[in-house]
C-alpha atoms as a PDB file:
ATOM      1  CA  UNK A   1       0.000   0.000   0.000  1.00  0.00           C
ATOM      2  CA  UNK A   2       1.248   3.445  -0.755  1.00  0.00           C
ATOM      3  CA  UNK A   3       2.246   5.812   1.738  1.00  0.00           C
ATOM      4  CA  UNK A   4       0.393   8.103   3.790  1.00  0.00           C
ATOM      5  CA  UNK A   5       2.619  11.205   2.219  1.00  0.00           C
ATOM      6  CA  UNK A   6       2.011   9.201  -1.187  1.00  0.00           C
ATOM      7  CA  UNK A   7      -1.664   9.567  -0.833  1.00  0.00           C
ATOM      8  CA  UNK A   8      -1.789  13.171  -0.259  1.00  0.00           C
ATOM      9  CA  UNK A   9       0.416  14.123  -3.019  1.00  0.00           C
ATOM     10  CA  UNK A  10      -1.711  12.200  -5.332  1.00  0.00           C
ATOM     11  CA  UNK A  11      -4.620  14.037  -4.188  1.00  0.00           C
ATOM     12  CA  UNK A  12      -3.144  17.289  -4.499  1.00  0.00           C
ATOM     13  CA  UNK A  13      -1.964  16.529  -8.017  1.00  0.00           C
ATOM     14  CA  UNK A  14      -5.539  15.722  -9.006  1.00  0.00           C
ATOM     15  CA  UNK A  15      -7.184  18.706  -7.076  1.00  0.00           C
ATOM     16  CA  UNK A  16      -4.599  21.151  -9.268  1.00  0.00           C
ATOM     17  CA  UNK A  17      -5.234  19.071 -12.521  1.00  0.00           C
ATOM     18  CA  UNK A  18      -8.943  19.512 -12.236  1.00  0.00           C
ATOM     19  CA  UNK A  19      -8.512  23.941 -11.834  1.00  0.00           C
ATOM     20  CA  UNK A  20      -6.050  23.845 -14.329  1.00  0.00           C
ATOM     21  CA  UNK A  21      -8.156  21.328 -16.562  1.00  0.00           C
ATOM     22  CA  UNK A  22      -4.994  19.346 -17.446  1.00  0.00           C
ATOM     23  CA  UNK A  23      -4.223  15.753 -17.302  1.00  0.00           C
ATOM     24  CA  UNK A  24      -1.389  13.930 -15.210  1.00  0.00           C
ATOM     25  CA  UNK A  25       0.560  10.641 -15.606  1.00  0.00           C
ATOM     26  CA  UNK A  26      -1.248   7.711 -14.862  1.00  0.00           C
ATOM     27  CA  UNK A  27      -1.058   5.725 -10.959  1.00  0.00           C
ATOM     28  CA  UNK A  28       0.085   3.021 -11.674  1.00  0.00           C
ATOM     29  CA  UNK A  29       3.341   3.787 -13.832  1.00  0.00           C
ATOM     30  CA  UNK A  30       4.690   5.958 -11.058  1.00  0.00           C
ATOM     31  CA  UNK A  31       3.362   3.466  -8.205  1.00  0.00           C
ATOM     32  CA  UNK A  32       2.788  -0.186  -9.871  1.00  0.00           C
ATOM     33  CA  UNK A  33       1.906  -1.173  -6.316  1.00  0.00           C
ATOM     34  CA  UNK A  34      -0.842   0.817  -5.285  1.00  0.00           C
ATOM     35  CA  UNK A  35      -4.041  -1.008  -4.553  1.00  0.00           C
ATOM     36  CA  UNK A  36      -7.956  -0.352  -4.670  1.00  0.00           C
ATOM     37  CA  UNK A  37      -7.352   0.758  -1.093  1.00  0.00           C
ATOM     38  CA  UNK A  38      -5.322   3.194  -1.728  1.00  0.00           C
ATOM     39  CA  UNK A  39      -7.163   4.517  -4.955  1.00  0.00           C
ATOM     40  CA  UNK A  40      -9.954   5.032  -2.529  1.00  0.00           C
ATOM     41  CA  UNK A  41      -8.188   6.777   0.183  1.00  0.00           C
ATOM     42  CA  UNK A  42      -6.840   9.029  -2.486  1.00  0.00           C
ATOM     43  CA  UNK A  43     -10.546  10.020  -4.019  1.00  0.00           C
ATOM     44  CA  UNK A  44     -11.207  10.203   0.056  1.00  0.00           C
ATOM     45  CA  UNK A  45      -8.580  13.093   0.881  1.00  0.00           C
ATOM     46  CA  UNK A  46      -9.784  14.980  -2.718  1.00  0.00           C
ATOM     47  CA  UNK A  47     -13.665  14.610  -1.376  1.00  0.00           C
ATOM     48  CA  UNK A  48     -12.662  16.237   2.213  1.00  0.00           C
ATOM     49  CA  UNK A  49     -10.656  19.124   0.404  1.00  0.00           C
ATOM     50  CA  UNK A  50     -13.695  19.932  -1.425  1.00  0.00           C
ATOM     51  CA  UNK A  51     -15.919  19.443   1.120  1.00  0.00           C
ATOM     52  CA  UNK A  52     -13.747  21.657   3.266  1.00  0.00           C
ATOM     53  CA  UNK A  53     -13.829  24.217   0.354  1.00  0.00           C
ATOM     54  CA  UNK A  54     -17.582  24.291   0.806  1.00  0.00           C
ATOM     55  CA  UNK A  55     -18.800  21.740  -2.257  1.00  0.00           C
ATOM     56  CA  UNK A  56     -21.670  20.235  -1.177  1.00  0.00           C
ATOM     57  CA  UNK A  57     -21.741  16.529  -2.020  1.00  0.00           C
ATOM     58  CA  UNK A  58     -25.485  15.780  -3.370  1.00  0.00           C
ATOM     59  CA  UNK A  59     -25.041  11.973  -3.851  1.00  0.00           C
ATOM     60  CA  UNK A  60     -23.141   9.132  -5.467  1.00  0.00           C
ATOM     61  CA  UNK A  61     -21.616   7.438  -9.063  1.00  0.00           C
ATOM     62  CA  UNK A  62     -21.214   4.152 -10.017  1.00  0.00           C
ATOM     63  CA  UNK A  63     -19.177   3.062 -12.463  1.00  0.00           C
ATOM     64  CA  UNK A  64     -18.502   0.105 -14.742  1.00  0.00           C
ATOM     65  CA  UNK A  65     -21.563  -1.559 -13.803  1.00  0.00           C
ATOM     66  CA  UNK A  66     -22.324  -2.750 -18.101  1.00  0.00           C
ATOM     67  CA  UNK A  67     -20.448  -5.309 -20.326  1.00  0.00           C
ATOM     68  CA  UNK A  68     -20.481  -2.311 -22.841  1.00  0.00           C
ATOM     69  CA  UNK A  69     -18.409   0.104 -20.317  1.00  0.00           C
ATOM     70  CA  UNK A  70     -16.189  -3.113 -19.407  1.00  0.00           C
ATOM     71  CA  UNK A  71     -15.390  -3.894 -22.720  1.00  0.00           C
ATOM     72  CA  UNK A  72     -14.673  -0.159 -23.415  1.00  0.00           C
ATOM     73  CA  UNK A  73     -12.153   0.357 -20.509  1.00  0.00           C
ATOM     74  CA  UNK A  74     -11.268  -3.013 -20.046  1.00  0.00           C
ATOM     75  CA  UNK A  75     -11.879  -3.106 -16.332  1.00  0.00           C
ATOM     76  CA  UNK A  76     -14.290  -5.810 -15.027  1.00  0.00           C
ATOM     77  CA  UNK A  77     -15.012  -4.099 -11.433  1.00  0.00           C
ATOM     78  CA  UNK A  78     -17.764  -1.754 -10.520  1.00  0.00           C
ATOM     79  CA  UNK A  79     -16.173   1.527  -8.708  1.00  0.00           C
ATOM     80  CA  UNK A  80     -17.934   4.906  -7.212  1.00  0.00           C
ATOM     81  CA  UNK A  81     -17.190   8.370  -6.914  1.00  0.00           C
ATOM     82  CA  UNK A  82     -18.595  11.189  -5.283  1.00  0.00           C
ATOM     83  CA  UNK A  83     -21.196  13.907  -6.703  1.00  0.00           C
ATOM     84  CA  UNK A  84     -21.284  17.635  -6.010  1.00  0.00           C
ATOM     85  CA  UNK A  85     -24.124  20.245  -6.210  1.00  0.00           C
ATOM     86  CA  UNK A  86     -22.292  22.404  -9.013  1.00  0.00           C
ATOM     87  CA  UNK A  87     -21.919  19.242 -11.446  1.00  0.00           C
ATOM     88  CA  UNK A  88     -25.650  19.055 -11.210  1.00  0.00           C
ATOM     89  CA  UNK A  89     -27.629  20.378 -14.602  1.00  0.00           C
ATOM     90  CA  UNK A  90     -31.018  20.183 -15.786  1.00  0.00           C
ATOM     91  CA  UNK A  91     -31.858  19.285 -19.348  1.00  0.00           C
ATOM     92  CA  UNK A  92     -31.924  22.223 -21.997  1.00  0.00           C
ATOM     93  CA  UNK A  93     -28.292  23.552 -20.158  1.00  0.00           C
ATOM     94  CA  UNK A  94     -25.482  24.807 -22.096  1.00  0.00           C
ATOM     95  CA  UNK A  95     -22.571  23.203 -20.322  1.00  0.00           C
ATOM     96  CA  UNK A  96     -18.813  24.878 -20.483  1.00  0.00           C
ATOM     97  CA  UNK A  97     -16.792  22.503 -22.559  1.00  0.00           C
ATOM     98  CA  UNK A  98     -13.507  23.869 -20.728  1.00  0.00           C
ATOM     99  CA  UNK A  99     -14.485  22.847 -17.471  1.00  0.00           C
ATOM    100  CA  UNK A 100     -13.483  19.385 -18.070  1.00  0.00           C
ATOM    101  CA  UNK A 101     -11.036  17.279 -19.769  1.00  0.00           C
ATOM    102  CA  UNK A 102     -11.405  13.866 -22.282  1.00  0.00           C
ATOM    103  CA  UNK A 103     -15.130  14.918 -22.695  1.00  0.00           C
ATOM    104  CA  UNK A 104     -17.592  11.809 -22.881  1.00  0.00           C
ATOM    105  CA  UNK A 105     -21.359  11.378 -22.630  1.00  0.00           C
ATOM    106  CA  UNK A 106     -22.364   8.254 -21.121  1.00  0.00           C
ATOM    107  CA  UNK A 107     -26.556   7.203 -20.561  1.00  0.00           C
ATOM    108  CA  UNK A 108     -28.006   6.501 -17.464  1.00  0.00           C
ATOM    109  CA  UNK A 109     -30.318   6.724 -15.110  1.00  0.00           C
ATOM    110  CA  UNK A 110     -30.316   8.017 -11.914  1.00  0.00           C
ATOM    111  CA  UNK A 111     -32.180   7.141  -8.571  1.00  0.00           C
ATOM    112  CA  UNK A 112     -32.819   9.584  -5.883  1.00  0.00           C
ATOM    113  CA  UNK A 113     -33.460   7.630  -2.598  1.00  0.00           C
ATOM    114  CA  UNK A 114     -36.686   8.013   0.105  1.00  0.00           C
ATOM    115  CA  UNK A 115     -35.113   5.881   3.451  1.00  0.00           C
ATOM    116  CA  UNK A 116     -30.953   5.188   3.874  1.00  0.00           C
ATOM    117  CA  UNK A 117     -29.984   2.277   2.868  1.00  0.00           C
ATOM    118  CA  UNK A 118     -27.190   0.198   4.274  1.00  0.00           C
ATOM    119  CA  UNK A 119     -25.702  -3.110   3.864  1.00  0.00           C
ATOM    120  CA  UNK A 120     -24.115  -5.786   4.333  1.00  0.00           C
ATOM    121  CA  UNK A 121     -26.954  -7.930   3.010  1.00  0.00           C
ATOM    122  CA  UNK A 122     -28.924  -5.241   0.755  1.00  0.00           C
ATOM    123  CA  UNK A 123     -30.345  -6.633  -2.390  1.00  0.00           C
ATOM    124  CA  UNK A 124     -32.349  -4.890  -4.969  1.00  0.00           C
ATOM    125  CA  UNK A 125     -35.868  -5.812  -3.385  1.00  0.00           C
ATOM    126  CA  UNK A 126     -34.669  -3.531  -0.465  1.00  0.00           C
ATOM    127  CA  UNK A 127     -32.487  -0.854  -3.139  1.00  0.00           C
ATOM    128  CA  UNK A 128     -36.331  -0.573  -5.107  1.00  0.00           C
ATOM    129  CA  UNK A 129     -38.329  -0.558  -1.508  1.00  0.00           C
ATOM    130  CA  UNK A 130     -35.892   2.798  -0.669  1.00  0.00           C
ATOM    131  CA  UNK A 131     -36.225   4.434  -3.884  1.00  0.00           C
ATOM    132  CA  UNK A 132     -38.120   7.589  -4.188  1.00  0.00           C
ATOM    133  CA  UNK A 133     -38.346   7.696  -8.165  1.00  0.00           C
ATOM    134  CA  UNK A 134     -36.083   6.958 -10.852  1.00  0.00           C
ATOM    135  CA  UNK A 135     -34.959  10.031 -13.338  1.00  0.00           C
ATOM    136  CA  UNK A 136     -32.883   9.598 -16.663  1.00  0.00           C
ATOM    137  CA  UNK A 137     -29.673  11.234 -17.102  1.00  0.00           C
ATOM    138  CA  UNK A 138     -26.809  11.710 -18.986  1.00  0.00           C
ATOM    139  CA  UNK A 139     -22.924  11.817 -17.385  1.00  0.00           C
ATOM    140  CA  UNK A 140     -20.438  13.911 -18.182  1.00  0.00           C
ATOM    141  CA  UNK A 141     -17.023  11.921 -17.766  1.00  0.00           C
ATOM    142  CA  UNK A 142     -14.322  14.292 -16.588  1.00  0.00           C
ATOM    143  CA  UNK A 143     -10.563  12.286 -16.305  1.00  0.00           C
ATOM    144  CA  UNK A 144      -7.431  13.818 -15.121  1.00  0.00           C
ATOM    145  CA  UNK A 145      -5.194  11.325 -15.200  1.00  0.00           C
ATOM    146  CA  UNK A 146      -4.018   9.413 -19.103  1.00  0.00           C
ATOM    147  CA  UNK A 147      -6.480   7.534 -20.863  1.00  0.00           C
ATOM    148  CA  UNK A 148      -4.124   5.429 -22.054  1.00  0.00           C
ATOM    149  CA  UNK A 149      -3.380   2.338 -20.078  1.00  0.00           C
ATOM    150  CA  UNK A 150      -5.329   3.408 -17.032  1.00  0.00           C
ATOM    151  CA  UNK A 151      -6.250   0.625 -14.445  1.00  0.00           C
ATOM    152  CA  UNK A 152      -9.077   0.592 -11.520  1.00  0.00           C
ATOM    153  CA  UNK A 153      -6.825   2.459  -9.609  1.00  0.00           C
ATOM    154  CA  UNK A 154      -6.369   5.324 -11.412  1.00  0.00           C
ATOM    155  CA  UNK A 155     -10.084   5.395 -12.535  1.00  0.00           C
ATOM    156  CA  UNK A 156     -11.232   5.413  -8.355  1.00  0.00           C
ATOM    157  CA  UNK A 157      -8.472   7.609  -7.510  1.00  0.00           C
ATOM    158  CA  UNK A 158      -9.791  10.221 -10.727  1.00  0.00           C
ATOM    159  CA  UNK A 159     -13.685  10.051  -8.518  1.00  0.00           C
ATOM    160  CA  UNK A 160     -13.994   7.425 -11.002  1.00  0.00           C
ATOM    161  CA  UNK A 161     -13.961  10.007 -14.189  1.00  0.00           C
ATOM    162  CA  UNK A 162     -17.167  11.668 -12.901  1.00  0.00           C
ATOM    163  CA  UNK A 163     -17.825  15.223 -14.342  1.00  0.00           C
ATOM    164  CA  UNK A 164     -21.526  15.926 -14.135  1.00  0.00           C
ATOM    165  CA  UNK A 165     -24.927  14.948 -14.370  1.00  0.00           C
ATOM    166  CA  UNK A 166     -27.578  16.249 -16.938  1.00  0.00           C
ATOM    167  CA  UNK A 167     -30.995  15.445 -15.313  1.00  0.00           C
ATOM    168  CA  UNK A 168     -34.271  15.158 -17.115  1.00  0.00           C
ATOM    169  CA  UNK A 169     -37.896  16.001 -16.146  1.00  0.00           C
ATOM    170  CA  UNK A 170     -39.711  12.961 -16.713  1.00  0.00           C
ATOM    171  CA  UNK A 171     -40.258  11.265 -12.704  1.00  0.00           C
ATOM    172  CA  UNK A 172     -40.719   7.503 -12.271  1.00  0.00           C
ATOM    173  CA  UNK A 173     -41.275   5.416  -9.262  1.00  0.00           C
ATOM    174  CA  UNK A 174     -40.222   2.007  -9.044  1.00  0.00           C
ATOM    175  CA  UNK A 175     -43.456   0.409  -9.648  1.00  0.00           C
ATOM    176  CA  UNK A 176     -44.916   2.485 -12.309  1.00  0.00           C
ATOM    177  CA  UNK A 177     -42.682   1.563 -15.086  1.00  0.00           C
ATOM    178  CA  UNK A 178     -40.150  -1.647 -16.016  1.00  0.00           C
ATOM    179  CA  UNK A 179     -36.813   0.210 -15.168  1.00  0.00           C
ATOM    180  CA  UNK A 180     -35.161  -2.924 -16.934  1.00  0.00           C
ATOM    181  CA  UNK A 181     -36.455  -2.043 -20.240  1.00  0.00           C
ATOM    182  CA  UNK A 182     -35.805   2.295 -20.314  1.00  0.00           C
ATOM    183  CA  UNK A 183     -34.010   2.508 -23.673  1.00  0.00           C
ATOM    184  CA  UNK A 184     -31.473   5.433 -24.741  1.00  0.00           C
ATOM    185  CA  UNK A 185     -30.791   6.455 -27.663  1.00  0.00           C
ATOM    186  CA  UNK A 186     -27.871   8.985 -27.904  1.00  0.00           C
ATOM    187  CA  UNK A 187     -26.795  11.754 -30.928  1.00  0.00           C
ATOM    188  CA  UNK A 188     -24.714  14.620 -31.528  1.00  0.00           C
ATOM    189  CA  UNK A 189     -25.427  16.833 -33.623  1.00  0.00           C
ATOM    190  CA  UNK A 190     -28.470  15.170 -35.122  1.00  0.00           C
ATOM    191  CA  UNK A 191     -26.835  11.250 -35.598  1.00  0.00           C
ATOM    192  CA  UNK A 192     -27.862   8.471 -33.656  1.00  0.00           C
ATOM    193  CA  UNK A 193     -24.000   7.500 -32.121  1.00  0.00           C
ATOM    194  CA  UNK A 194     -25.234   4.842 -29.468  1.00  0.00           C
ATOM    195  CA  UNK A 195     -27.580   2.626 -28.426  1.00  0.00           C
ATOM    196  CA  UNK A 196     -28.944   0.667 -25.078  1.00  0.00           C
ATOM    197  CA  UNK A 197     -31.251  -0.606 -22.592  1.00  0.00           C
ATOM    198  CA  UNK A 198     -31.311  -0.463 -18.862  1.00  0.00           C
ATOM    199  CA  UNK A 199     -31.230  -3.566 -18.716  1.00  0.00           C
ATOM    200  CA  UNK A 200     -27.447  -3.593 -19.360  1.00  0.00           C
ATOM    201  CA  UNK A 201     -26.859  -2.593 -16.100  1.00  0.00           C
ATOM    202  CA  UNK A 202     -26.076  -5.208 -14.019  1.00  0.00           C
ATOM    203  CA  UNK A 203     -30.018  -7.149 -15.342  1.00  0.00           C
ATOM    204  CA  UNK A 204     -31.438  -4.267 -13.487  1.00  0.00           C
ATOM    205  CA  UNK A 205     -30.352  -0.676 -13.123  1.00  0.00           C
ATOM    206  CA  UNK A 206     -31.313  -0.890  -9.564  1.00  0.00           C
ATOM    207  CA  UNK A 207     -28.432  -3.418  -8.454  1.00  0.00           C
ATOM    208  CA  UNK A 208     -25.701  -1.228  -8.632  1.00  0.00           C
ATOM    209  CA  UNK A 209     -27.668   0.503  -5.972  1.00  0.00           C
ATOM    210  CA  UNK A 210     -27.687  -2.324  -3.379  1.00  0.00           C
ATOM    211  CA  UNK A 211     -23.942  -3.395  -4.731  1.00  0.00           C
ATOM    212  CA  UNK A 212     -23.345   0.117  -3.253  1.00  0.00           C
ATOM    213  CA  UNK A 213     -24.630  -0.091  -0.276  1.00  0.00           C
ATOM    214  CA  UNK A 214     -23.191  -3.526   0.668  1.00  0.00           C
ATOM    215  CA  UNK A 215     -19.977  -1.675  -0.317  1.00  0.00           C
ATOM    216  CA  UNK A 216     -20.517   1.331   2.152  1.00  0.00           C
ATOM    217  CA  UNK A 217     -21.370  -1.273   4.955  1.00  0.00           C
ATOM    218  CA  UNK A 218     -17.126  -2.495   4.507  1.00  0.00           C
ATOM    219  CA  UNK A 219     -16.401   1.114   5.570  1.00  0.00           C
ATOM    220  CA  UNK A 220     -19.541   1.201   8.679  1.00  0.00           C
ATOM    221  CA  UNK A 221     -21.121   4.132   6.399  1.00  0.00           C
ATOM    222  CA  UNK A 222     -24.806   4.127   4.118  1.00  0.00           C
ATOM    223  CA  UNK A 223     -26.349   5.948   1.945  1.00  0.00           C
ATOM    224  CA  UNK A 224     -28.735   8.669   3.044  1.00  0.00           C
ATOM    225  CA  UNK A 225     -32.501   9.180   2.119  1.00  0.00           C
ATOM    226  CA  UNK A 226     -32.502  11.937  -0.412  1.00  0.00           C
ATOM    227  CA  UNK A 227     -29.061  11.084  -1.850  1.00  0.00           C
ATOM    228  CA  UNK A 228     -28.939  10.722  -6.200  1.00  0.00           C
ATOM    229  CA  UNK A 229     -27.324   7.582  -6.932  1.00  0.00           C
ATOM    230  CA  UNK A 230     -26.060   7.477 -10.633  1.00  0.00           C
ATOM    231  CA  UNK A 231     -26.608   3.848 -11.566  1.00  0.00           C
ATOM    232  CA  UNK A 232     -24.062   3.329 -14.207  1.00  0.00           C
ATOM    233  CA  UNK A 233     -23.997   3.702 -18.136  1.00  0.00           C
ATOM    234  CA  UNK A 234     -25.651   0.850 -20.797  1.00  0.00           C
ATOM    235  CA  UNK A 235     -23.673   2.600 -23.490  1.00  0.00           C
ATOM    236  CA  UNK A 236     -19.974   2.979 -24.354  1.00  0.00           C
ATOM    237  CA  UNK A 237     -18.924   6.366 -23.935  1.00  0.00           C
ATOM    238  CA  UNK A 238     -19.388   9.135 -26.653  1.00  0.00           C
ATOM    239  CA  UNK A 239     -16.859  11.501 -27.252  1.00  0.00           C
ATOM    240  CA  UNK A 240     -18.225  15.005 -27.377  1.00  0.00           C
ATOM    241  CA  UNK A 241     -16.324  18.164 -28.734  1.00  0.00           C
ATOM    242  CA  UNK A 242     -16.771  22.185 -28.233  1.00  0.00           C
ATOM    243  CA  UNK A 243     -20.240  23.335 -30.264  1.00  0.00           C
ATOM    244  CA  UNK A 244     -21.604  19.739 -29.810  1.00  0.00           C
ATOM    245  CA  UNK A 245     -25.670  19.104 -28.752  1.00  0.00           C
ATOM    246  CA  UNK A 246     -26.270  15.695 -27.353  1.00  0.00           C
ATOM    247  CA  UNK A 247     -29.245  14.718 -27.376  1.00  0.00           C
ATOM    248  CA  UNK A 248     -30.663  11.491 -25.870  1.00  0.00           C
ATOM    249  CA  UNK A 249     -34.204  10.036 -26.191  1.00  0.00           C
ATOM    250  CA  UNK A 250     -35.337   7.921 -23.022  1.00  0.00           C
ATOM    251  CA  UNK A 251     -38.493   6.983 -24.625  1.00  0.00           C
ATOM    252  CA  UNK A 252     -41.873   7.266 -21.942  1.00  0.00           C
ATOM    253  CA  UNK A 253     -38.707   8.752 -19.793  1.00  0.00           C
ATOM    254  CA  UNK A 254     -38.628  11.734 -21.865  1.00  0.00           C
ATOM    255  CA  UNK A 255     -35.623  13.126 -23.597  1.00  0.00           C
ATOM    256  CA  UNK A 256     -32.309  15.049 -22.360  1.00  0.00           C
ATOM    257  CA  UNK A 257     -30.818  17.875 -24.166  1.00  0.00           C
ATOM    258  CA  UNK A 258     -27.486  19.842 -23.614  1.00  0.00           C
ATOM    259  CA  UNK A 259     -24.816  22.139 -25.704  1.00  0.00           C
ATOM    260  CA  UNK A 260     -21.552  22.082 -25.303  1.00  0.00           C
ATOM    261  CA  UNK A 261     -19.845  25.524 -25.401  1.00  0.00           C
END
């Protein structure tokens, strides 16, 4: 495991990386023998700086949950990251393409939670039962360290690539629609680029949700009633450039528009 001193300079490498929207060298090729630990104790330090800065931390990603987003990074395990109240943005926004670096678009949906839920024996019966409503969105991925070559490690210790969250409008609770079956269908600029159904997500876009939880319950934490938990993508990631609109189409979930400027 790396150093306590190792830890906080790897922090404070990302914190400057993300306000001077540049990239550093991966992890892993600097320290081959840092471990998922330590890639989490790193995103931990980063969250309390910002915290301590006065970011307000509105709820939770998870990553790496589809075969699609596996076979696009290469990495088998689900991760997390934390989410803050200014990466929040509602459908119709124009978003500032230089607040983030190696822009992607990846579909979701999101679930904003009623009750806390905590593990260490949470399934999704008990992840839908604590579920206020389900809303689509869209998720900005945001890395700071290289793309190329980049492990778990560096993907957790990067807040697993999270940038943002577009939400929509369209509200659903768990029993009022199939969540399995919510489709996405995402363009730029007018073409169809990707594909998918919620289903993708694990079987049901609602187990990453519990998977969390049980997670939380190795470090004696949960997640909190009123928390948004990002479920993970069902599509590979798009790239998106300066002057883009994405626009995704979430069926009897309504759509979700953005610019990029």
């Amino acid at each position: 495991m790396l150093s306590p001193d190792a830890i906080e300079q790897i922090a404070d490498e990302l914190a400057t990386a993300e306000q001077s929207r540049t990239v550093i060298p991966r992890i892993t090729s600097r320290f081959p023998d840092a471990t998922i630990e330590d890639s989490y104790a790193i995103q931990g330090i980063w969250r309390d700086k910002n915290l301590a800065a006065g970011r307000r931390l509105v709820g939770r990603k998870i990553g790496l949950t589809s075969k699609a987003m596996q076979q696009a990074t290469g990495i088998t395990e689900p991760d997390y990251g934390v989410m803050f109240d200014d990466t929040v943005y509602a459908s119709g926004s124009d978003i500032p393409f230089d607040d983030f670096s190696n822009v992607r678009i990846e579909v979701e949906l999101a679930f904003v939670l009623k009750a806390p839920l905590e593990g260490p024996d949470c399934t999704l019966d008990d992840a839908l039962a604590a579920i206020d409503y389900a809303v689509p969105a869209l998720e900005v991925l945001n890395s700071h360290i290289e793309l190329e070559g980049r492990t778990i490690v560096d993907t957790i210790s990067d807040n697993a690539a999270y940038g943002a969250m577009v939400l929509g409008d369209v509200r659903k609770r768990p029993d009022e629609i199939d969540l399995r079956w919510v489709p996405g269908v995402l363009s730029r600029n007018g073409e169809i680029e990707e594909t998918g159904v919620a289903a993708g997500v694990l079987g049901h876009p609602a187990t990453g949700v519990a998977w969390l939880a049980n997670k939380f319950h190795q470090h004696d934490a949960r997640l909190e009633a009123g928390e948004i938990i990002l479920a993970g993508s069902f599509t590979r990631p798009m790239w998106v450039h300066r002057g883009d609109t994405v626009l995704c189409d979430y069926r009897e979930m309504g759509t979700i528009e953005c610019r990029f400027l």
